[in-house]
PDB file of N, CA and C in Angstrom:
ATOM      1  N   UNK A   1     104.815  96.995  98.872  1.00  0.00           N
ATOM      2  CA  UNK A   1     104.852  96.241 100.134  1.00  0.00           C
ATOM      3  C   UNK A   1     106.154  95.443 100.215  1.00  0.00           C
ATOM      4  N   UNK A   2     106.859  94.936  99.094  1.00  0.00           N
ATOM      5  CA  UNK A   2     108.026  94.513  98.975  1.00  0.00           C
ATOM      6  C   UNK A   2     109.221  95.185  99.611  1.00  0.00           C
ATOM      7  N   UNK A   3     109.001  96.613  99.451  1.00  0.00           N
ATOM      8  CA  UNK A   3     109.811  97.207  99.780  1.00  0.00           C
ATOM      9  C   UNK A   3     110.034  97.300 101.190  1.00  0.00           C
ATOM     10  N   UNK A   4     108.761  97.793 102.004  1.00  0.00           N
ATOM     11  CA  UNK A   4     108.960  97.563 103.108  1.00  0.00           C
ATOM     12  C   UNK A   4     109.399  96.708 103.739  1.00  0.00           C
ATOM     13  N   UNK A   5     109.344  94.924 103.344  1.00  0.00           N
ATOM     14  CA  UNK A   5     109.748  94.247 103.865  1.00  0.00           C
ATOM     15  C   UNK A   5     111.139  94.254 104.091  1.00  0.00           C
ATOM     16  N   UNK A   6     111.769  94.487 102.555  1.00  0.00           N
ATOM     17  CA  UNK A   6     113.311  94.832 102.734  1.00  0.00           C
ATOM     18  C   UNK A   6     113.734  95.453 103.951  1.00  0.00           C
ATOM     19  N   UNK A   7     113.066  97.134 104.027  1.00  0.00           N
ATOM     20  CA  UNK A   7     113.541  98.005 104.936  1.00  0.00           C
ATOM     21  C   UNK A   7     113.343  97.214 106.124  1.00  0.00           C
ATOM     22  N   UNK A   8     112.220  96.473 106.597  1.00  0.00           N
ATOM     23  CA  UNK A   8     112.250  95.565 108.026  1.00  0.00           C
ATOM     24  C   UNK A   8     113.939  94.507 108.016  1.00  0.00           C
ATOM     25  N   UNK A   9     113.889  93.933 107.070  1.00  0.00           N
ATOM     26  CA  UNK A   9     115.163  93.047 106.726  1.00  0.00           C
ATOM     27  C   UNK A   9     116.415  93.912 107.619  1.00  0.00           C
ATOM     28  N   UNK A  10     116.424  94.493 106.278  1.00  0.00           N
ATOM     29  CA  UNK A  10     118.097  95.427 106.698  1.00  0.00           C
ATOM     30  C   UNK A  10     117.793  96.336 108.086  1.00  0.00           C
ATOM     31  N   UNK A  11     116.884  96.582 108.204  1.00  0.00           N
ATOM     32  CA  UNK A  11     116.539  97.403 110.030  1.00  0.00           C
ATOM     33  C   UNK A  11     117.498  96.177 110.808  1.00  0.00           C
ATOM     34  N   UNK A  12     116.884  95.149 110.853  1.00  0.00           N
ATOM     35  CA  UNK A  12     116.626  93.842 111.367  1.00  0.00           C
ATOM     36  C   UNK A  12     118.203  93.841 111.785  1.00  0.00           C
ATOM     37  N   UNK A  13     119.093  93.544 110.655  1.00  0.00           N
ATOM     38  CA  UNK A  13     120.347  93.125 110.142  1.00  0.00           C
ATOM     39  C   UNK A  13     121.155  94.358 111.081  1.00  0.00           C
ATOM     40  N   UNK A  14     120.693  95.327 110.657  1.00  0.00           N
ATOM     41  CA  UNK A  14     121.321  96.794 111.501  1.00  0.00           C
ATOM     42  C   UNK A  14     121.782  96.651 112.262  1.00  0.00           C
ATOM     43  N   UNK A  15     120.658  96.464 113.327  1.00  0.00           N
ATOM     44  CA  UNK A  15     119.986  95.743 115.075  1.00  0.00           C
ATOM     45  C   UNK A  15     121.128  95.369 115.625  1.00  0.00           C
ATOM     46  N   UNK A  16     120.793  93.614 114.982  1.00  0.00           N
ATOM     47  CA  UNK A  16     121.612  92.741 114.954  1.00  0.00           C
ATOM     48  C   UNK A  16     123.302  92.692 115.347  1.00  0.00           C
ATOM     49  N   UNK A  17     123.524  93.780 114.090  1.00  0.00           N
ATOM     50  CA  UNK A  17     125.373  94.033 114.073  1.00  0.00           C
ATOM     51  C   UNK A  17     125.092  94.907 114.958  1.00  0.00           C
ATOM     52  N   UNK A  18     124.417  95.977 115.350  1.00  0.00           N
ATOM     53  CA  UNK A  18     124.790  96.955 116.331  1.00  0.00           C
ATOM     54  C   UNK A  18     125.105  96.421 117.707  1.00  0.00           C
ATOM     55  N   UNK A  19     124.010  95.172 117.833  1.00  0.00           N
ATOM     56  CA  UNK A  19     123.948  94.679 119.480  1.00  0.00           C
ATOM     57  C   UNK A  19     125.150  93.603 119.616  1.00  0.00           C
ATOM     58  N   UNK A  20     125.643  93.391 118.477  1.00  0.00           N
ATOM     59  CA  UNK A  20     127.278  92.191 118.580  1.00  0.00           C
ATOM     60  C   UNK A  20     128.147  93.441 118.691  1.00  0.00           C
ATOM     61  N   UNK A  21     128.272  93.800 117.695  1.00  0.00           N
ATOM     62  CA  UNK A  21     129.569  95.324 117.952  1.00  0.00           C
ATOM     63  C   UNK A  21     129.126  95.558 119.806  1.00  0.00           C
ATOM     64  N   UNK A  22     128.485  96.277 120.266  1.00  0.00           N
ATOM     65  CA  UNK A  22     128.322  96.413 121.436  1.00  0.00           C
ATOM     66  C   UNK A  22     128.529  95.228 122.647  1.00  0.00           C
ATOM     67  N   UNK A  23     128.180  94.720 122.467  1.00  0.00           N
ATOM     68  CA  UNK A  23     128.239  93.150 123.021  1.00  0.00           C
ATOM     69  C   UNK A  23     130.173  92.850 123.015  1.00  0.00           C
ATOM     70  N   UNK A  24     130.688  93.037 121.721  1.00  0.00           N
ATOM     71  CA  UNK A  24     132.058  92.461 121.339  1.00  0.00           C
ATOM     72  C   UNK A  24     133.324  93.662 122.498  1.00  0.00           C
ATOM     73  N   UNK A  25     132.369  94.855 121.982  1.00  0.00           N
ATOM     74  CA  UNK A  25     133.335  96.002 122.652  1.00  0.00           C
ATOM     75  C   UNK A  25     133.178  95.714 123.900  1.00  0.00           C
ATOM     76  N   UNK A  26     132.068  95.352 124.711  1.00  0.00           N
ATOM     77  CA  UNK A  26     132.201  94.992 126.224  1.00  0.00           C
ATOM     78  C   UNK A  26     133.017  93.845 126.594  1.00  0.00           C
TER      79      UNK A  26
END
């Protein structure tokens, strides 16, 4: 169950940088 949480974490973190990168390029 630990693990999964990680994978939610770094999903999370992914997200995150994907929607600033996108956000930054506009």
């Amino acid at each position: 169950l630990q693990s999964f949480r990680i994978c939610i974490i770094i999903c999370c973190k992914r997200f995150t940088f994907t929607s600033i990168s996108t956000f930054a390029h506009i």
